[in-house]
N, C-alpha and C. Protein backbone atom coordinates (compact mmCIF):
# COMPACT_ATOMS: atom_id res chain seq x y z
N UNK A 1 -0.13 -10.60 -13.89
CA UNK A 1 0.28 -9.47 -14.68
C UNK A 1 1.80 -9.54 -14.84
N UNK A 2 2.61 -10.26 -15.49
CA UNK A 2 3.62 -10.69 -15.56
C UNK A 2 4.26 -9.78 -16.80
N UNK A 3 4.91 -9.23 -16.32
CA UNK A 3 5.06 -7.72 -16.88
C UNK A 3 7.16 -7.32 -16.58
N UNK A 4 7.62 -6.51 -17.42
CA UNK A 4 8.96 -6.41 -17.09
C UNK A 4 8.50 -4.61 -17.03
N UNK A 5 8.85 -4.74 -15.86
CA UNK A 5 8.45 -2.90 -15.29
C UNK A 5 9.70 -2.07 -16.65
N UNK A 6 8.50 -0.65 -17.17
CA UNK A 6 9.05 -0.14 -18.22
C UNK A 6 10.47 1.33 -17.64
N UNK A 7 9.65 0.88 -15.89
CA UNK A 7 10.68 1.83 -15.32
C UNK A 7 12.31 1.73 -14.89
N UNK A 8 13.33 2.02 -15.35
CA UNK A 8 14.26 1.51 -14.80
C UNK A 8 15.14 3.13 -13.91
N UNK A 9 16.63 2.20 -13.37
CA UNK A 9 16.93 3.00 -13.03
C UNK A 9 16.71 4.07 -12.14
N UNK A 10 17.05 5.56 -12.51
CA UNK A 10 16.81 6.43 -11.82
C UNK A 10 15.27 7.17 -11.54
N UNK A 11 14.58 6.30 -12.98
CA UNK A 11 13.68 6.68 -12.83
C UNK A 11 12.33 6.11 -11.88
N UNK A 12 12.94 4.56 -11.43
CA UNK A 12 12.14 4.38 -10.25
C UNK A 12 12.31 4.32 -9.40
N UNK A 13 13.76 4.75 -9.11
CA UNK A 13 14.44 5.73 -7.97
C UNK A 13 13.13 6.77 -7.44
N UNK A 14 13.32 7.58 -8.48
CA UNK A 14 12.52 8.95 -7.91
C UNK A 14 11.19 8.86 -7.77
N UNK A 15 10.36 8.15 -9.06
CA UNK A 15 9.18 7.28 -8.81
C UNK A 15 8.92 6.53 -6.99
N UNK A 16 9.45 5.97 -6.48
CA UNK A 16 9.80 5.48 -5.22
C UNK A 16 9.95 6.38 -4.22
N UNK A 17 10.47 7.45 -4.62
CA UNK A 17 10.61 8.48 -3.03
C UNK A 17 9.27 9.12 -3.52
N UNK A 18 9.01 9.25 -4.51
CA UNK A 18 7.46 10.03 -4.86
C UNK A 18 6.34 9.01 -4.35
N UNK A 19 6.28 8.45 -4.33
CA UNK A 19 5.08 7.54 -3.76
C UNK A 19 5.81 7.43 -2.05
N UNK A 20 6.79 6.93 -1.77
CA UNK A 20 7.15 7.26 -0.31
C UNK A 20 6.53 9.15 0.35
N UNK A 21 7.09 9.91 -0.59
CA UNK A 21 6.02 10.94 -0.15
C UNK A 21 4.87 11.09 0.08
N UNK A 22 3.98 10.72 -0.88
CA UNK A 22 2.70 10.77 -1.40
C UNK A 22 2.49 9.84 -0.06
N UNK A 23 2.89 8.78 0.13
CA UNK A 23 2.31 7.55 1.69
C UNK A 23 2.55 8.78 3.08
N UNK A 24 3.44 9.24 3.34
CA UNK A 24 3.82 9.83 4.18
C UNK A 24 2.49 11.08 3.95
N UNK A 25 2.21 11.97 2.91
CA UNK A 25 1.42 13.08 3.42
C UNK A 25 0.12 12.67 3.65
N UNK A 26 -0.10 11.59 2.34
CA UNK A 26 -1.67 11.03 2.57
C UNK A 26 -2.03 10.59 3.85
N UNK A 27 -1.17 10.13 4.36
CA UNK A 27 -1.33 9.27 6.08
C UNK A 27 -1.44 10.22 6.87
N UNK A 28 -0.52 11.22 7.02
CA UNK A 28 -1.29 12.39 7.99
C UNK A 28 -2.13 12.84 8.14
N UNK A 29 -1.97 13.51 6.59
CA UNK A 29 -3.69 14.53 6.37
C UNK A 29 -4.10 13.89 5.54
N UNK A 30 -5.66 13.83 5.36
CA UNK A 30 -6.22 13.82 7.50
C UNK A 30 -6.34 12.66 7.76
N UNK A 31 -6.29 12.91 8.89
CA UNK A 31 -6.07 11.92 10.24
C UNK A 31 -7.08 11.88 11.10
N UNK A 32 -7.59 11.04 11.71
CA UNK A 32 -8.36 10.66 12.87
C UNK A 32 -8.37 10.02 13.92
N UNK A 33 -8.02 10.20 14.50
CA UNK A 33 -7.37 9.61 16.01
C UNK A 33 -8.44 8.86 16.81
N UNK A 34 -7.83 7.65 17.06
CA UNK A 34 -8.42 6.87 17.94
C UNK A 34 -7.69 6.26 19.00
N UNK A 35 -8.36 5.58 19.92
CA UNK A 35 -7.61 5.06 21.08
C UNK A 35 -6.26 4.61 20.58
N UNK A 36 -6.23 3.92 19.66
CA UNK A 36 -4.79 3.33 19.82
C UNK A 36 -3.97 3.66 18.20
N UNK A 37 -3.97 4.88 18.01
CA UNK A 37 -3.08 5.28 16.87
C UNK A 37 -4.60 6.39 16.23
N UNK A 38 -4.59 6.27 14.68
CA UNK A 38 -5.31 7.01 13.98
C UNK A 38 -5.81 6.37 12.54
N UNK A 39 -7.39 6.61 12.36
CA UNK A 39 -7.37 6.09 10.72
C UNK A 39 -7.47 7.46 9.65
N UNK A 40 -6.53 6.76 8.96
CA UNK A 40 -5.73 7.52 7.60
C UNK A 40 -6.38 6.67 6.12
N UNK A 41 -5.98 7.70 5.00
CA UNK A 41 -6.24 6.88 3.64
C UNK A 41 -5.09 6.97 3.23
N UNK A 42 -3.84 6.08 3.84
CA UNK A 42 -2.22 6.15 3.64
C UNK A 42 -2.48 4.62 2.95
N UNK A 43 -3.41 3.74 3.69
CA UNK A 43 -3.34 2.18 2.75
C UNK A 43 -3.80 2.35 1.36
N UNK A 44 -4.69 3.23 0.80
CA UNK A 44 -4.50 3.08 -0.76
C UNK A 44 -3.28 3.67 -1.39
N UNK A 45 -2.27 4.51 -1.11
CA UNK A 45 -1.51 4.96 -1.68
C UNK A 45 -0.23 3.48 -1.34
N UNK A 46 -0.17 3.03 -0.22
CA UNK A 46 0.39 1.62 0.34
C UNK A 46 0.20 0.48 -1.14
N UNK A 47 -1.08 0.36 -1.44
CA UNK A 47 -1.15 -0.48 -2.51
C UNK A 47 -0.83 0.09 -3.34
N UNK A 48 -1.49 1.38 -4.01
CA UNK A 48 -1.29 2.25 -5.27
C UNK A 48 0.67 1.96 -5.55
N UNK A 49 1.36 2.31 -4.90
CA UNK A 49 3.14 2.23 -4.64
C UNK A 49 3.22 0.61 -4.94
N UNK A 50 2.29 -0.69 -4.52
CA UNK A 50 2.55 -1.54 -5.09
C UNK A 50 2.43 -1.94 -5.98
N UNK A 51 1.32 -1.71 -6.63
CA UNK A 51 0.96 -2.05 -8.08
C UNK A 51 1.55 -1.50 -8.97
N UNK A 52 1.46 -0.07 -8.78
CA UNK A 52 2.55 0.79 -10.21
C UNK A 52 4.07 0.39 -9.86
N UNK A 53 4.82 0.38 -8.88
CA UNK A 53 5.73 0.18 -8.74
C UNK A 53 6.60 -1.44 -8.48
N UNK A 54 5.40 -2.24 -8.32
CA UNK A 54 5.91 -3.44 -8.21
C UNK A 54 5.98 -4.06 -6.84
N UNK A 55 6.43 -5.18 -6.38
CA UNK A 55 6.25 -5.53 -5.06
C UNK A 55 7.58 -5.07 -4.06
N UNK A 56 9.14 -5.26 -4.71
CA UNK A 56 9.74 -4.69 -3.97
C UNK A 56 9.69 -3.19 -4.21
N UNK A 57 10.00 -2.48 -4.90
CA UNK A 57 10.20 -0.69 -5.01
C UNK A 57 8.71 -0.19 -4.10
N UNK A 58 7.31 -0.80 -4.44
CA UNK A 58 6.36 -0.41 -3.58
C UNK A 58 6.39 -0.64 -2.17
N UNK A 59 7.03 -1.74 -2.13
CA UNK A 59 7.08 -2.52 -0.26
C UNK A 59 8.20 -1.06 0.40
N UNK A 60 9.49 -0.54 -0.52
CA UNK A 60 10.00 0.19 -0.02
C UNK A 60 9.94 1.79 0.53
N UNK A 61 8.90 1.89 -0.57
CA UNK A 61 8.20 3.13 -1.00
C UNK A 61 7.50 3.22 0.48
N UNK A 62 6.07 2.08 0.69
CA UNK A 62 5.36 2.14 1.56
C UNK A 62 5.87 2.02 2.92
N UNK A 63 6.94 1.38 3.13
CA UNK A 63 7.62 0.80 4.16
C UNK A 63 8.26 2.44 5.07
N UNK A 64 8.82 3.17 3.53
CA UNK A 64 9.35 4.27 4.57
C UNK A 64 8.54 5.49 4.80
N UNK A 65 7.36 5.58 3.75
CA UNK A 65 6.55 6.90 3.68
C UNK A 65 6.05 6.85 5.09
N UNK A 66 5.23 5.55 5.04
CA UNK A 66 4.27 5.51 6.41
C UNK A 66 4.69 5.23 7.67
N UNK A 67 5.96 4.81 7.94
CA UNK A 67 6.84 4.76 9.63
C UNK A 67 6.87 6.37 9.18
N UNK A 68 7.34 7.11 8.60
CA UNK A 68 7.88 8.36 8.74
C UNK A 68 6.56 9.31 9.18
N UNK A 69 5.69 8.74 8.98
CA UNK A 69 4.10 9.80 8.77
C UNK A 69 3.93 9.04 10.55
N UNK A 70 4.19 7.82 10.83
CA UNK A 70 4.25 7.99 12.23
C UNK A 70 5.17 8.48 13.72
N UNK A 71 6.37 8.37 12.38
CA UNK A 71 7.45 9.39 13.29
C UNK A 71 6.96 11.08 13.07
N UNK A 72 6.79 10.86 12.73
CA UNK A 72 6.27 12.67 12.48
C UNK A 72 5.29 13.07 13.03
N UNK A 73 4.28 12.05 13.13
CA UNK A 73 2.89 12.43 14.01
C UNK A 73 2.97 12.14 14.88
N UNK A 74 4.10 11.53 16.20
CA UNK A 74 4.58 11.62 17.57
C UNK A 74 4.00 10.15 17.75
N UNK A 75 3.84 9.29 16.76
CA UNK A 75 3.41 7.85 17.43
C UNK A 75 4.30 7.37 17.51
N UNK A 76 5.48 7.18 17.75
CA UNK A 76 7.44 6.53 17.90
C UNK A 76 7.16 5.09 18.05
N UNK A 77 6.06 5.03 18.66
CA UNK A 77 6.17 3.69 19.39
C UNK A 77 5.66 2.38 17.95
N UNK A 78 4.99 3.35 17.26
CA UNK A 78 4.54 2.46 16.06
C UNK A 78 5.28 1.64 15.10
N UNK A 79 6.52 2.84 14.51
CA UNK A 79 7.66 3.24 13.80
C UNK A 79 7.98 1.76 13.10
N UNK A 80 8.34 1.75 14.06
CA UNK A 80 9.17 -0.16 13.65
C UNK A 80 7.76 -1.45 12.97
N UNK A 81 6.86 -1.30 13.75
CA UNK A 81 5.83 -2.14 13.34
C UNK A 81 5.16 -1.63 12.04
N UNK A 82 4.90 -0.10 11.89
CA UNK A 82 4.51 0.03 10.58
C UNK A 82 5.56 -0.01 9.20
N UNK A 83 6.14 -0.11 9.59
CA UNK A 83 7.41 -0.34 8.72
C UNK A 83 7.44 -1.68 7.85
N UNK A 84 7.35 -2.58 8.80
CA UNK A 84 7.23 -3.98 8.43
C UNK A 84 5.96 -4.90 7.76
N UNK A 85 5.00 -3.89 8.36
CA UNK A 85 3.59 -4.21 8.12
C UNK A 85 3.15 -3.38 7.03
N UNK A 86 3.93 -2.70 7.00
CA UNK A 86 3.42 -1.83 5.42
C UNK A 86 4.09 -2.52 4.43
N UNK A 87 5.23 -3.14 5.03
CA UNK A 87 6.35 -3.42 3.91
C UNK A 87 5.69 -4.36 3.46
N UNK A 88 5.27 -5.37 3.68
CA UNK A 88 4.44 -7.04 3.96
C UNK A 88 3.54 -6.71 2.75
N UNK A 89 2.71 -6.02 3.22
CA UNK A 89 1.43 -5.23 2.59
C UNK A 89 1.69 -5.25 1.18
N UNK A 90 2.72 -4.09 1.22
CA UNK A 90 3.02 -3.98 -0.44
C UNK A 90 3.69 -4.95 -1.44
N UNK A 91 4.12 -6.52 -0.51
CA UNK A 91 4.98 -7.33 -1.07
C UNK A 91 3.83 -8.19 -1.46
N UNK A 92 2.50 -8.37 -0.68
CA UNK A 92 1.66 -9.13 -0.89
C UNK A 92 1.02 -8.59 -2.01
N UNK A 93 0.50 -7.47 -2.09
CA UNK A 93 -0.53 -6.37 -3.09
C UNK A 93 0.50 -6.64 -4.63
N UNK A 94 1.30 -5.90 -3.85
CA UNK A 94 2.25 -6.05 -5.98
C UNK A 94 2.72 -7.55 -6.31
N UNK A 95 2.79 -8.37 -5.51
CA UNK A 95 3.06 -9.81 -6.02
C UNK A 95 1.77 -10.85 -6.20
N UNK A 96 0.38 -10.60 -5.63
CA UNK A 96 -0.60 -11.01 -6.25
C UNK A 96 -1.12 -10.48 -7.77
N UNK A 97 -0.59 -8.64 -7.67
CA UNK A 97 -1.54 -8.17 -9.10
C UNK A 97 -0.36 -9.00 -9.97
N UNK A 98 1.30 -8.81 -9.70
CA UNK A 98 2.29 -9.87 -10.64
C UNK A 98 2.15 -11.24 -11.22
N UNK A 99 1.52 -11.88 -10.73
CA UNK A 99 1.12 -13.24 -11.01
C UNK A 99 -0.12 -13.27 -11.32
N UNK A 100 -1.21 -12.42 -10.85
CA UNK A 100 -2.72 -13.16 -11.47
C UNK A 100 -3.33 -12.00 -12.05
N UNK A 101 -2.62 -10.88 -12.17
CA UNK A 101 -3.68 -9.80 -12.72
C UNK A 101 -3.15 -9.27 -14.00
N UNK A 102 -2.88 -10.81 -15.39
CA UNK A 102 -2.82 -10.43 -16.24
C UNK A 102 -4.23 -9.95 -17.30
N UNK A 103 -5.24 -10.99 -16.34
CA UNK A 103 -6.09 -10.81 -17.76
C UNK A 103 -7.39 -10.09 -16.92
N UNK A 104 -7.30 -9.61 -15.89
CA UNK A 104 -8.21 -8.87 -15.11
C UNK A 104 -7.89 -8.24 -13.47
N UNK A 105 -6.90 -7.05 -14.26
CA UNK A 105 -5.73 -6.31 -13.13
C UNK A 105 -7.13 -5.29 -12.48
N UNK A 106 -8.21 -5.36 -12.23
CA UNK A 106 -9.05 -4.38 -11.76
C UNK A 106 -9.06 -5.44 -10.56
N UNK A 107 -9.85 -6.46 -10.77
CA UNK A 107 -10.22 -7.05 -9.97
C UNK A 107 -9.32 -8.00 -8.71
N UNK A 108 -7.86 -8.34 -9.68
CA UNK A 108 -6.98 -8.35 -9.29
C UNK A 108 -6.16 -7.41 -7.74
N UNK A 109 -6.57 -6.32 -8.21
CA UNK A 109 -6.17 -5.01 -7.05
C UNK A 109 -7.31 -4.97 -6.09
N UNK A 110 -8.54 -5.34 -6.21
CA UNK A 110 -9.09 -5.18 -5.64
C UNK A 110 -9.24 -6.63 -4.12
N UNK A 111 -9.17 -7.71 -4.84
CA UNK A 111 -8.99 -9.33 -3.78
C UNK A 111 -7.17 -8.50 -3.21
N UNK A 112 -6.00 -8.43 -4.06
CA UNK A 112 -4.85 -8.12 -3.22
C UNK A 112 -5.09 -7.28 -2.47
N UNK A 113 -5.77 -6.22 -2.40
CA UNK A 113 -5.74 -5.33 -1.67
C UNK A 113 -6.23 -5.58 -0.28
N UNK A 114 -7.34 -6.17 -0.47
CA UNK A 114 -8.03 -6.80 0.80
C UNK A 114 -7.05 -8.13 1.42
N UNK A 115 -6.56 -8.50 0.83
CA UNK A 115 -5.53 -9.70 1.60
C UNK A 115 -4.31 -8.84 2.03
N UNK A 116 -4.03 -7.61 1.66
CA UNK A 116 -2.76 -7.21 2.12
C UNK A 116 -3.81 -6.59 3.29
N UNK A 117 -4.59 -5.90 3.65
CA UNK A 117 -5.50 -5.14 4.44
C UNK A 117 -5.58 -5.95 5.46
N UNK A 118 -5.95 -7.54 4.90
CA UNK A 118 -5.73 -8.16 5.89
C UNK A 118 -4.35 -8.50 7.18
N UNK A 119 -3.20 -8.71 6.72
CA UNK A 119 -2.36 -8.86 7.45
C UNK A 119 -2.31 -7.47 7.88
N UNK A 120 -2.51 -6.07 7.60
CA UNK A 120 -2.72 -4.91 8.59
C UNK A 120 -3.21 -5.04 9.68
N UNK A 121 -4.66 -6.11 9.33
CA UNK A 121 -5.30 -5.75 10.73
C UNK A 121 -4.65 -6.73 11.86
N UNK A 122 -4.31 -7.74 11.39
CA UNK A 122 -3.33 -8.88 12.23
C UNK A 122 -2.19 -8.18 12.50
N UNK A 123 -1.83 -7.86 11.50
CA UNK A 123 -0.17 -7.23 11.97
C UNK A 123 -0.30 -6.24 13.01
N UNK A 124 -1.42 -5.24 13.14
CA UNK A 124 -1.53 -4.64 14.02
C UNK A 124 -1.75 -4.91 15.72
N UNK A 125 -2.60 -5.56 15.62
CA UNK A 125 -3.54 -6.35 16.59
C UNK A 125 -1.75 -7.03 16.92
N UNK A 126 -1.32 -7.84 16.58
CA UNK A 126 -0.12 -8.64 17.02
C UNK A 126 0.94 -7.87 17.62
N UNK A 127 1.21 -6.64 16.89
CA UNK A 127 2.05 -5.73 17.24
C UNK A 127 2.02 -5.16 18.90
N UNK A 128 0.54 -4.97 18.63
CA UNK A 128 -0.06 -3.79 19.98
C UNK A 128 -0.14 -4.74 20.80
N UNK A 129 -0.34 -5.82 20.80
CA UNK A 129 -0.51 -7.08 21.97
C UNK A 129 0.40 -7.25 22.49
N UNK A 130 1.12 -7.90 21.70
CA UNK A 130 2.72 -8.55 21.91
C UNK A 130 3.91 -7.53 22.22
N UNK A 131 4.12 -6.71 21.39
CA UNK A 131 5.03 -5.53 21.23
C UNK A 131 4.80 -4.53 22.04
N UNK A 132 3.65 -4.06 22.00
CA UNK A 132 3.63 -2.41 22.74
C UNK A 132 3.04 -2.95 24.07
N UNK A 133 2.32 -4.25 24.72
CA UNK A 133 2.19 -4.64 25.93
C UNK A 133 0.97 -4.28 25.93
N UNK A 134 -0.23 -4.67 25.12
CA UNK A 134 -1.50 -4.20 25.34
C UNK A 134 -2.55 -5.75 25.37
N UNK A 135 -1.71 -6.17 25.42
CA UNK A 135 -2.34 -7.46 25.46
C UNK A 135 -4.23 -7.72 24.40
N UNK A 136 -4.77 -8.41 25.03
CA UNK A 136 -5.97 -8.55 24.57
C UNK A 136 -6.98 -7.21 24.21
N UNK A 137 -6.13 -5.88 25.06
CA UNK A 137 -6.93 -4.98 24.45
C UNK A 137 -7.12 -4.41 23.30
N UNK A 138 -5.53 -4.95 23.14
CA UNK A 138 -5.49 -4.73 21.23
C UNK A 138 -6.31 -4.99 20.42
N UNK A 139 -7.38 -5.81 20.86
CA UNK A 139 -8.23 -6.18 19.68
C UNK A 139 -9.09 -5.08 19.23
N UNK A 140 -9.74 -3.59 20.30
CA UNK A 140 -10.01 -2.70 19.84
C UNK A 140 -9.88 -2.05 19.18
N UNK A 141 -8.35 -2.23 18.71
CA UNK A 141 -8.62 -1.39 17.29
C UNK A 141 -8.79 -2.00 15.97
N UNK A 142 -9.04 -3.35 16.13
CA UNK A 142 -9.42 -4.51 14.51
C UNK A 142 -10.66 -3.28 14.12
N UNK A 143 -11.33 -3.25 14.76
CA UNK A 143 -13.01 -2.76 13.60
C UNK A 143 -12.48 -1.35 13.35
N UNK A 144 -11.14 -0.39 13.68
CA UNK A 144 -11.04 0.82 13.32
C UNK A 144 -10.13 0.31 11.94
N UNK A 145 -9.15 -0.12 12.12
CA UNK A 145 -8.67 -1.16 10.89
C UNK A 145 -9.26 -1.62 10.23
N UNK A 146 -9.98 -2.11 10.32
CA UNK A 146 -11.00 -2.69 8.98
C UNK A 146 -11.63 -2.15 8.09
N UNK A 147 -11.87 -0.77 8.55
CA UNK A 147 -12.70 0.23 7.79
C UNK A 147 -11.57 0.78 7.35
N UNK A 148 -10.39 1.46 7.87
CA UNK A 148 -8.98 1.96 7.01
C UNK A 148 -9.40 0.78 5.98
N UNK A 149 -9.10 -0.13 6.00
CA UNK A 149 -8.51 -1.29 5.17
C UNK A 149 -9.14 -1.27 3.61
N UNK A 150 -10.53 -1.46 4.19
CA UNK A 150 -11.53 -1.43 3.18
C UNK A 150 -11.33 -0.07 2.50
N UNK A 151 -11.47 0.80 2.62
CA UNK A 151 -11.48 2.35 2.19
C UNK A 151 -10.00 1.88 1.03
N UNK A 152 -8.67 1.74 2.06
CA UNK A 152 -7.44 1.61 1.52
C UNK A 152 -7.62 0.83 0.19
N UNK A 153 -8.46 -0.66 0.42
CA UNK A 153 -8.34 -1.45 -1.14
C UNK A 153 -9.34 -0.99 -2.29
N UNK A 154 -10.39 0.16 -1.84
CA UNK A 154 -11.34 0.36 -2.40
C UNK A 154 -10.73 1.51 -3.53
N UNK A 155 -10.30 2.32 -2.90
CA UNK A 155 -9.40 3.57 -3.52
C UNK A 155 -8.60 3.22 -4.17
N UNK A 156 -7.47 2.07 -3.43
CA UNK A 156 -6.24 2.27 -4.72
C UNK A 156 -6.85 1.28 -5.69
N UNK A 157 -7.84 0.62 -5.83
CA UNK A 157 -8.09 0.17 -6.93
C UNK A 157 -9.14 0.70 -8.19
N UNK A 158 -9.90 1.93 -7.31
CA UNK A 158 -10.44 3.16 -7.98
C UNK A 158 -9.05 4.00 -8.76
N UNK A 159 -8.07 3.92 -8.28
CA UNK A 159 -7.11 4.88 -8.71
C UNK A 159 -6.03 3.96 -9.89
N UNK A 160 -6.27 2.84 -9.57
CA UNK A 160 -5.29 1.76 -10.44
C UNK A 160 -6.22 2.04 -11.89
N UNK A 161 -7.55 1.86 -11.40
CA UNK A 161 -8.04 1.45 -12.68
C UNK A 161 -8.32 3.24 -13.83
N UNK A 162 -7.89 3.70 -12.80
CA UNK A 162 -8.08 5.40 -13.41
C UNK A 162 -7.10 5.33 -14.20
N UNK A 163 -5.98 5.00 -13.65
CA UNK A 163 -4.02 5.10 -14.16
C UNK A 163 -4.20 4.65 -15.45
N UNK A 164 -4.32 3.01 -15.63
CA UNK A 164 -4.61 1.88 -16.48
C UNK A 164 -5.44 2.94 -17.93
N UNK A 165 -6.29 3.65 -17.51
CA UNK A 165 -7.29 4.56 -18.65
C UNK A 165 -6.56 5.11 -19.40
N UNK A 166 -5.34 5.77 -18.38
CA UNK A 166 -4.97 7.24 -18.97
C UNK A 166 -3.97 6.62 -20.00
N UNK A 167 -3.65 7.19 -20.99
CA UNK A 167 -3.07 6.84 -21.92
C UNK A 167 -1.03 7.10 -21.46
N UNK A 168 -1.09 8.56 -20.68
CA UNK A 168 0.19 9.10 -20.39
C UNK A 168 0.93 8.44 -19.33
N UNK A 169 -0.04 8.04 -18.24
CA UNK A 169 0.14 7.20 -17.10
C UNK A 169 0.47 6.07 -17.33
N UNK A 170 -0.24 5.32 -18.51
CA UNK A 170 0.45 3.90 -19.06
C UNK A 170 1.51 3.58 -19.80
N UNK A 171 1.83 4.75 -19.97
CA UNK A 171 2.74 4.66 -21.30
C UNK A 171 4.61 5.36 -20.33
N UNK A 172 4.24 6.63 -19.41
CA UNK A 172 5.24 6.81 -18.32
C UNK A 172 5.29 6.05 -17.35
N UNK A 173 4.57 5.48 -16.50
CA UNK A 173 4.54 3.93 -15.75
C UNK A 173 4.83 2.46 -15.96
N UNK A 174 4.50 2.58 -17.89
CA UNK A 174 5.10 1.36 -17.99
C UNK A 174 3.74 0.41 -17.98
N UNK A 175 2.29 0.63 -17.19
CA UNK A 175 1.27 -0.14 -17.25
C UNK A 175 0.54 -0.76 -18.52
N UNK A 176 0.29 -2.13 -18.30
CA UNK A 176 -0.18 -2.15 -19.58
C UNK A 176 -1.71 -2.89 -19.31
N UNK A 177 -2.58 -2.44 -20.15
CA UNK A 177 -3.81 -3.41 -20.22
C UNK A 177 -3.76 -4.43 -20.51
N UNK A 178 -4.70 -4.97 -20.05
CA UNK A 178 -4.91 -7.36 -20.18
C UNK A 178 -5.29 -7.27 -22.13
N UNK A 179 -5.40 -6.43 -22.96
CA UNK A 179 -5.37 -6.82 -24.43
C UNK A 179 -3.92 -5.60 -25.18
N UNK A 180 -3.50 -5.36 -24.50
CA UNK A 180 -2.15 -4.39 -24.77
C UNK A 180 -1.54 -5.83 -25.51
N UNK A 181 -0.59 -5.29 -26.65
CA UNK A 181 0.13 -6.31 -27.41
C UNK A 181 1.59 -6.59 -25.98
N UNK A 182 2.34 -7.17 -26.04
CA UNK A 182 3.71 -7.19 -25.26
C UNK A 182 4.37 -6.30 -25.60
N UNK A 183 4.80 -5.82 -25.57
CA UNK A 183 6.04 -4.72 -26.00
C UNK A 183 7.16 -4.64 -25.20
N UNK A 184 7.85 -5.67 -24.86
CA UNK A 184 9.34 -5.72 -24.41
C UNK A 184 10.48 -5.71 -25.12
């Protein structure tokens, strides 16, 4: 989807703290707590911030909404790892739909999404092992991750392909369909 974003400026400035919001409230509420953190539907809005916004402005978007939704929800210890792992996420998600989801951006969001989902569940698992000192028990939370994950690529690509419909959304976002003429 090799595309020159129609957003510039200030306007994906604010676009960017708006999806950094939107990651931050979606990830809280609601929430479900499990042994080792909580599953949230913060990863579709994670991709959603990549795709409309691109791979860096989304990686930044996602990077600060969701450490902040874990500084806020008293997980401190997360902070730094979701940060990086969200950031990853959204660099992978908006730079696969950038390169291959010119002529079928549905399906496109849907394989990135699951490959960025993927390094979540690694990134996590690696984090909690290595980082927070949980060694091999970390692996308990892969199958709570996996289902975030799935949910996460399932949605934002239910919601990409909603955007893509709307006529106002494509036209203020800048999105364009795989038979849209170029218009740069």
């Amino acid at each position: 989807m090799r595309r020159r974003s129609l957003l510039k400026g200030n306007k994906k400035l604010i676009y960017a703290a708006l999806f950094a919001a939107l990651c931050c409230v979606i990830t809280m509420y609601p929430k479900f707590p499990t042994l080792f953190g909580y599953i949230h539907a913060g990863d579709a809005l994670v991709l959603l911030a990549a795709y409309v916004l691109g791979p860096l402005w989304g990686a930044l978007a996602a990077a600060l909404g969701s450490s902040l939704a874990d500084l806020m929800a008293g997980y401190v210890q997360y902070f730094p790892g979701t940060f990086v792992i969200k950031a990853v996420m959204a660099l992978i998600a908006g730079g696969l739909l950038v390169r291959f989801g010119e002529k079928k951006p549905i399906l496109t969001t849907v394989l990135a999404g699951l490959a960025a989902e993927v390094v979540m569940v690694l990134g996590y698992f690696g984090y909690e092992g290595a980082l927070l000192g949980y060694g091999w028990a970390a692996a308990g939370s892969i199958p709570t991750n996996i289902v975030q994950g799935v949910f996460g690529a399932a949605a934002s690509s239910a919601l990409f392909a909603a955007l893509l419909k709307t006529p106002y959304a494509r036209r203020e976002l800048g999105l364009r369909m795989p038979h849209d003429p170029d218009k740069r």
